[in-house]
C-alpha atoms as a PDB file:
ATOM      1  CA  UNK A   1      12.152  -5.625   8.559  1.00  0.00           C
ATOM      2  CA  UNK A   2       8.679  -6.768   8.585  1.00  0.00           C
ATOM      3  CA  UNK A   3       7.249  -9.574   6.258  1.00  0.00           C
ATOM      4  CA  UNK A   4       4.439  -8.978   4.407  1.00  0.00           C
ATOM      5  CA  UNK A   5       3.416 -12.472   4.330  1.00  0.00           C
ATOM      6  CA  UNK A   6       2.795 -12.690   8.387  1.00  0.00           C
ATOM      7  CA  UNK A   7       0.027 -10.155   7.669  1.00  0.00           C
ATOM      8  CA  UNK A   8      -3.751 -11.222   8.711  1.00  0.00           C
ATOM      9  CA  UNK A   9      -6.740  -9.945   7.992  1.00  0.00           C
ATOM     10  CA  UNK A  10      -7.551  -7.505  10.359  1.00  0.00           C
ATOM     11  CA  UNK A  11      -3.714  -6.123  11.321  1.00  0.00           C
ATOM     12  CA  UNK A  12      -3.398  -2.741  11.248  1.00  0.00           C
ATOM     13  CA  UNK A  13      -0.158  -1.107   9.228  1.00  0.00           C
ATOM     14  CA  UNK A  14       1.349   2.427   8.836  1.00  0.00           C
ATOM     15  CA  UNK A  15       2.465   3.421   5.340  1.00  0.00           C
ATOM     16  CA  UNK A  16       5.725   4.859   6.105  1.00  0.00           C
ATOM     17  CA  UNK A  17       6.952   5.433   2.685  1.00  0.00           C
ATOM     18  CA  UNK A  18       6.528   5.240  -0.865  1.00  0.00           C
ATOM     19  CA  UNK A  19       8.013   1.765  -1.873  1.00  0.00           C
ATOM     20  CA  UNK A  20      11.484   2.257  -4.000  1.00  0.00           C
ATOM     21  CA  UNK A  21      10.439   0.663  -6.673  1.00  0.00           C
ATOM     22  CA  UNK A  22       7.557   2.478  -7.564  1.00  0.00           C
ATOM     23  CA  UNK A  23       9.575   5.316  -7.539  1.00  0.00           C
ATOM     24  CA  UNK A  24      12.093   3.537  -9.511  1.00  0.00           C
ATOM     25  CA  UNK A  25       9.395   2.254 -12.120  1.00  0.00           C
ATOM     26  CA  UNK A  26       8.137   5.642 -12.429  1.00  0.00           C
ATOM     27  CA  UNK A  27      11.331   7.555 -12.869  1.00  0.00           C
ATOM     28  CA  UNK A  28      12.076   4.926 -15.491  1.00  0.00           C
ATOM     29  CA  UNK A  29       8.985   6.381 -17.617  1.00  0.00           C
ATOM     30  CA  UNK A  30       6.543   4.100 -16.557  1.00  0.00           C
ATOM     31  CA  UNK A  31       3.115   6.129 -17.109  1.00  0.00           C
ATOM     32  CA  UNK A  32       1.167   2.968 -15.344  1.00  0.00           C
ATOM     33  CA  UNK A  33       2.600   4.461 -11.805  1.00  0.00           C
ATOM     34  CA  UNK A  34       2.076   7.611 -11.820  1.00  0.00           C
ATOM     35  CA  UNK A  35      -1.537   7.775 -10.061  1.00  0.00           C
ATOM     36  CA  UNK A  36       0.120   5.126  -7.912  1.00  0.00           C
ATOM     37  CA  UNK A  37       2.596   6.737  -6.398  1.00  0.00           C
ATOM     38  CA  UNK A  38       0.811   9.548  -5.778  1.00  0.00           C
ATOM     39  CA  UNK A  39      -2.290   7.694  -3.966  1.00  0.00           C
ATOM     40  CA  UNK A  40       0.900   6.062  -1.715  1.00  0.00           C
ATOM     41  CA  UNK A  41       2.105   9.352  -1.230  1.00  0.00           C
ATOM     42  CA  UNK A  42      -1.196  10.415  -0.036  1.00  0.00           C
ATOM     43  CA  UNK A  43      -1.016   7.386   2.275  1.00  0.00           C
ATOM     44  CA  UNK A  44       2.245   7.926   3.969  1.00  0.00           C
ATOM     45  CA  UNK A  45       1.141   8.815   7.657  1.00  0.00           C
ATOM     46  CA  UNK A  46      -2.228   7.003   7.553  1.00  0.00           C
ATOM     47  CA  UNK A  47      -3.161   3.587   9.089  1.00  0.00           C
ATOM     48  CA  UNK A  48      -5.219   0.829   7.502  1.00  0.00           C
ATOM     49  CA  UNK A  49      -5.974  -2.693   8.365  1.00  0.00           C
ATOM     50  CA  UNK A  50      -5.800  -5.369   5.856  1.00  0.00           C
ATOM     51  CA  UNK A  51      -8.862  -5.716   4.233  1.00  0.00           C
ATOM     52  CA  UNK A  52      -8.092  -9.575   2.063  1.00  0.00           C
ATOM     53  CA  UNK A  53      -5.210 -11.467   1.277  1.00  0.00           C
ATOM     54  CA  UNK A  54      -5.465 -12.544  -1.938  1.00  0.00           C
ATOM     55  CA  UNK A  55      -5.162 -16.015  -4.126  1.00  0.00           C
ATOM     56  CA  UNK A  56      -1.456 -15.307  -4.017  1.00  0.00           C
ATOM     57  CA  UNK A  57      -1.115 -15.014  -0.593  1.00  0.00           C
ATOM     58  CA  UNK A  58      -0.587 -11.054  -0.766  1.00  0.00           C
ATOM     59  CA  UNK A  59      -2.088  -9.120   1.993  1.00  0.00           C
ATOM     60  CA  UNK A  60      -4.752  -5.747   0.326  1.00  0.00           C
ATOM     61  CA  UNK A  61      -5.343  -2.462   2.036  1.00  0.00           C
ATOM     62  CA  UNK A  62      -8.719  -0.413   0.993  1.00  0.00           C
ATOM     63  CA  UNK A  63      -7.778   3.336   0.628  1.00  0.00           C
ATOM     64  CA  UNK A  64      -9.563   5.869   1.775  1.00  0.00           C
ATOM     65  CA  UNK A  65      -8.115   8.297  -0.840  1.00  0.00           C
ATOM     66  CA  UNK A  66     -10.981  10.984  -1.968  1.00  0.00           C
ATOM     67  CA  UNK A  67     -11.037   9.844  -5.586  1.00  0.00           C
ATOM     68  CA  UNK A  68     -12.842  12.906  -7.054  1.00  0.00           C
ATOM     69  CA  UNK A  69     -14.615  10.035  -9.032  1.00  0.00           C
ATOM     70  CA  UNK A  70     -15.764   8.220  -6.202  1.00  0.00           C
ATOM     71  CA  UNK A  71     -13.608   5.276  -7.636  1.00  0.00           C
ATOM     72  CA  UNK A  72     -12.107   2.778  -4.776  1.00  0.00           C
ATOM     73  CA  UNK A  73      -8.507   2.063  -4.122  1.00  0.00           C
ATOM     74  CA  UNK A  74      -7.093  -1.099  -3.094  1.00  0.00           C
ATOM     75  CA  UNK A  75      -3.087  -1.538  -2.887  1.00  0.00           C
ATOM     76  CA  UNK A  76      -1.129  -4.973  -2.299  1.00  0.00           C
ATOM     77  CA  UNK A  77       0.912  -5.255   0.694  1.00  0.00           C
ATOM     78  CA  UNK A  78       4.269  -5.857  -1.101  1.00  0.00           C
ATOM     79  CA  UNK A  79       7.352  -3.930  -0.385  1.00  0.00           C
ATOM     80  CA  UNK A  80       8.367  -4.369   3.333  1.00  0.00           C
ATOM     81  CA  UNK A  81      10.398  -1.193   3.590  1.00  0.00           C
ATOM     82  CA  UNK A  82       7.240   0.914   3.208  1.00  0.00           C
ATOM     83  CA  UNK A  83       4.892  -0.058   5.707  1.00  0.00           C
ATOM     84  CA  UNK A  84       5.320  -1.213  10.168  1.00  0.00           C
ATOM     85  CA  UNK A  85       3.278  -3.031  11.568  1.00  0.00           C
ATOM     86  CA  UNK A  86       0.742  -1.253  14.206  1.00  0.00           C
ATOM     87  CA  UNK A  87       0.628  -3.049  17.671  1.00  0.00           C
ATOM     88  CA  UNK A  88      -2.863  -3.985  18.946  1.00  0.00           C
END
């Protein structure tokens, strides 16, 4: 299972799933998710390199999710379950 804390800037990753407890949270009511979990559904499939690693030592991805706003997504690295790790 792969550690989200090994991540670099730079490494490439392939969502492979939604996390679990996004779908959890949401299922549980929480309105918060709900665009969420369907911009990681839209990501399932895709690849993206990491982008920052934050203050907390968490690696970000930038989306390239066509927010009909033009708004930018960013999404934390977290759940190791979700995501491999692309080789170079």
């Amino acid at each position: 299972m792969p550690d989200p804390s090994t991540l670099r800037v730079g490494d490439k990753i392939r969502v492979v799933a939604v996390p679990e407890g996004d779908l959890w949270a949401l299922e549980s009511g929480s309105d918060y998710l709900e665009d969420t979990v369907y911009v990681l559904k839209w990501m399932v499939g895709k690849e993206y390199a990491i982008s920052w690693i934050d203050d907390y030592g968490k690696p970000w991805v930038r989306t390239d999710y066509p927010d009909p706003e033009g708004a930018e997504h960013s999404m934390a690295i977290m759940d190791s379950d979700s995501w491999v790790l692309v080789p170079e």
